[in-house]
Protein backbone atom coordinates (compact mmCIF):
# COMPACT_ATOMS: atom_id res chain seq x y z
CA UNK A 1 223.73 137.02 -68.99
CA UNK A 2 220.98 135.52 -71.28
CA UNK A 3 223.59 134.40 -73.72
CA UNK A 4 225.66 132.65 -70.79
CA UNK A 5 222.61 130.53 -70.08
CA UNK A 6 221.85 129.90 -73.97
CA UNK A 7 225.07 128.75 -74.22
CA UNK A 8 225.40 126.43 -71.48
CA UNK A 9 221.91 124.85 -72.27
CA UNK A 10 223.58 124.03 -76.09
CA UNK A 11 226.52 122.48 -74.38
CA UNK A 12 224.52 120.17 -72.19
CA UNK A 13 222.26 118.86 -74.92
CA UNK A 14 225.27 118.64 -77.11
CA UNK A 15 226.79 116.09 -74.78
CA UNK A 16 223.32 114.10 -74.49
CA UNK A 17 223.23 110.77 -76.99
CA UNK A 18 220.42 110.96 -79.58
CA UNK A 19 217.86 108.53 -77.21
CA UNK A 20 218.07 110.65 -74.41
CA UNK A 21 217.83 113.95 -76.64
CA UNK A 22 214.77 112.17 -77.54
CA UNK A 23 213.44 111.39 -74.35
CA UNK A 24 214.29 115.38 -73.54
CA UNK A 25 212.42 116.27 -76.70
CA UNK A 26 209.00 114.18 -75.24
CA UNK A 27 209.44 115.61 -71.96
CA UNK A 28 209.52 119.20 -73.20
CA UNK A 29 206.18 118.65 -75.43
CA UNK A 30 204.76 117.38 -72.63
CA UNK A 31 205.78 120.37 -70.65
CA UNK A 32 204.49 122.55 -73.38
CA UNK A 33 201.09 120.81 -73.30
CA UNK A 34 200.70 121.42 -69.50
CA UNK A 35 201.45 125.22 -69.80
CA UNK A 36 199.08 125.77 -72.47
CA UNK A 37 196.78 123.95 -70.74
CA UNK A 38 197.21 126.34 -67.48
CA UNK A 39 197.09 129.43 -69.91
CA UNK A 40 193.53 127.98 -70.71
CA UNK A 41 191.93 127.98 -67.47
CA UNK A 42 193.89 130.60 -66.01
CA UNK A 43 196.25 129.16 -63.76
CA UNK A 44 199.13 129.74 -65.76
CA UNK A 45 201.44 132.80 -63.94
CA UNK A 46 204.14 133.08 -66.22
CA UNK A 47 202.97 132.89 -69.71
CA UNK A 48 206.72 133.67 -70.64
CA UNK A 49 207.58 129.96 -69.98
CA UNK A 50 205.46 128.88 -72.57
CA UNK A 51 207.76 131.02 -74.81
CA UNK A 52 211.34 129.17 -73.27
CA UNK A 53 210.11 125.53 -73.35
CA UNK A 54 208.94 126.12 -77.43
CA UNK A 55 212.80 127.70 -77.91
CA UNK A 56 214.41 124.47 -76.10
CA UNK A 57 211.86 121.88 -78.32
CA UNK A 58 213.48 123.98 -81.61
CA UNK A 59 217.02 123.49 -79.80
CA UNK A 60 216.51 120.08 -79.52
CA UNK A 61 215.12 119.60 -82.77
CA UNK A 62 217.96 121.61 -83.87
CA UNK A 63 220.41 119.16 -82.31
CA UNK A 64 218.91 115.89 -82.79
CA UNK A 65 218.82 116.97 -86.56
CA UNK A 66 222.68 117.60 -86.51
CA UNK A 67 223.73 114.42 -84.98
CA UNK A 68 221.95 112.45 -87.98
CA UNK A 69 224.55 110.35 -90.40
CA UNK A 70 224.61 112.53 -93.79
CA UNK A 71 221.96 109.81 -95.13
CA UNK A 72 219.46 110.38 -93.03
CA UNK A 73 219.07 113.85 -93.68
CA UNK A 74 218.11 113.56 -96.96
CA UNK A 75 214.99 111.74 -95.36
CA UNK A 76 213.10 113.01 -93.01
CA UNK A 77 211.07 110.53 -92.21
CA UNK A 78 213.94 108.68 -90.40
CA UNK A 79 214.22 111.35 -87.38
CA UNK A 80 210.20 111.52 -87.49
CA UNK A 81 210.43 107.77 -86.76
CA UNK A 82 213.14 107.96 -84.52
CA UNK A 83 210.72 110.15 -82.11
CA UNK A 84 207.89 108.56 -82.11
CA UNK A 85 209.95 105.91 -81.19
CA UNK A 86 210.98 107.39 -77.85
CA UNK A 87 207.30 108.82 -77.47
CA UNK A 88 205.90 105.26 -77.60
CA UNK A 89 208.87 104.02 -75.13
CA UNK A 90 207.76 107.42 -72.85
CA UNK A 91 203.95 106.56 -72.81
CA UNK A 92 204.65 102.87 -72.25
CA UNK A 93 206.37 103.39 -68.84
């Protein structure tokens, strides 16, 4: 069952374009940030969620990673870039 979901999450990033991987990958941190936050002051009733949004950042990350030209994996400061990018265009809104 857990594997059917896995899979169908991959396939719907897959099919996202790089910016709105991005815009995903902002979104999740954010989502992150909240959680931990609600772990903090005890508000926070699943604590395995915090565990599921860090596996979809790395799937993202993952992703966004694989859909770079061969050049700009040799740098990583390209993709780095590239994010804070779309976190700039996020907080700007």
């Amino acid at each position: 069952m857990l594997v059917v979901k896995t899979k169908a999450i991959l396939k719907d990033l897959r099919d996202k374009t790089a910016e709105e991987l991005n815009v995903e990958l902002v979104n999740a941190k954010k989502e992150l940030f909240n959680l931990r936050f609600q772990n903090a002051t005890n508000q926070l009733d699943n604590t395995a969620r915090i565990k599921d949004v860090r596996k979809n950042i790395a799937r993202i990350q993952t992703i966004i990673t694989q859909k770079e030209p061969k050049e700009a994996t040799t740098t990583k400061k390209l993709s780095r870039e590239k994010r804070k990018e779309a976190q700039r265009k996020m907080c700007n809104r």
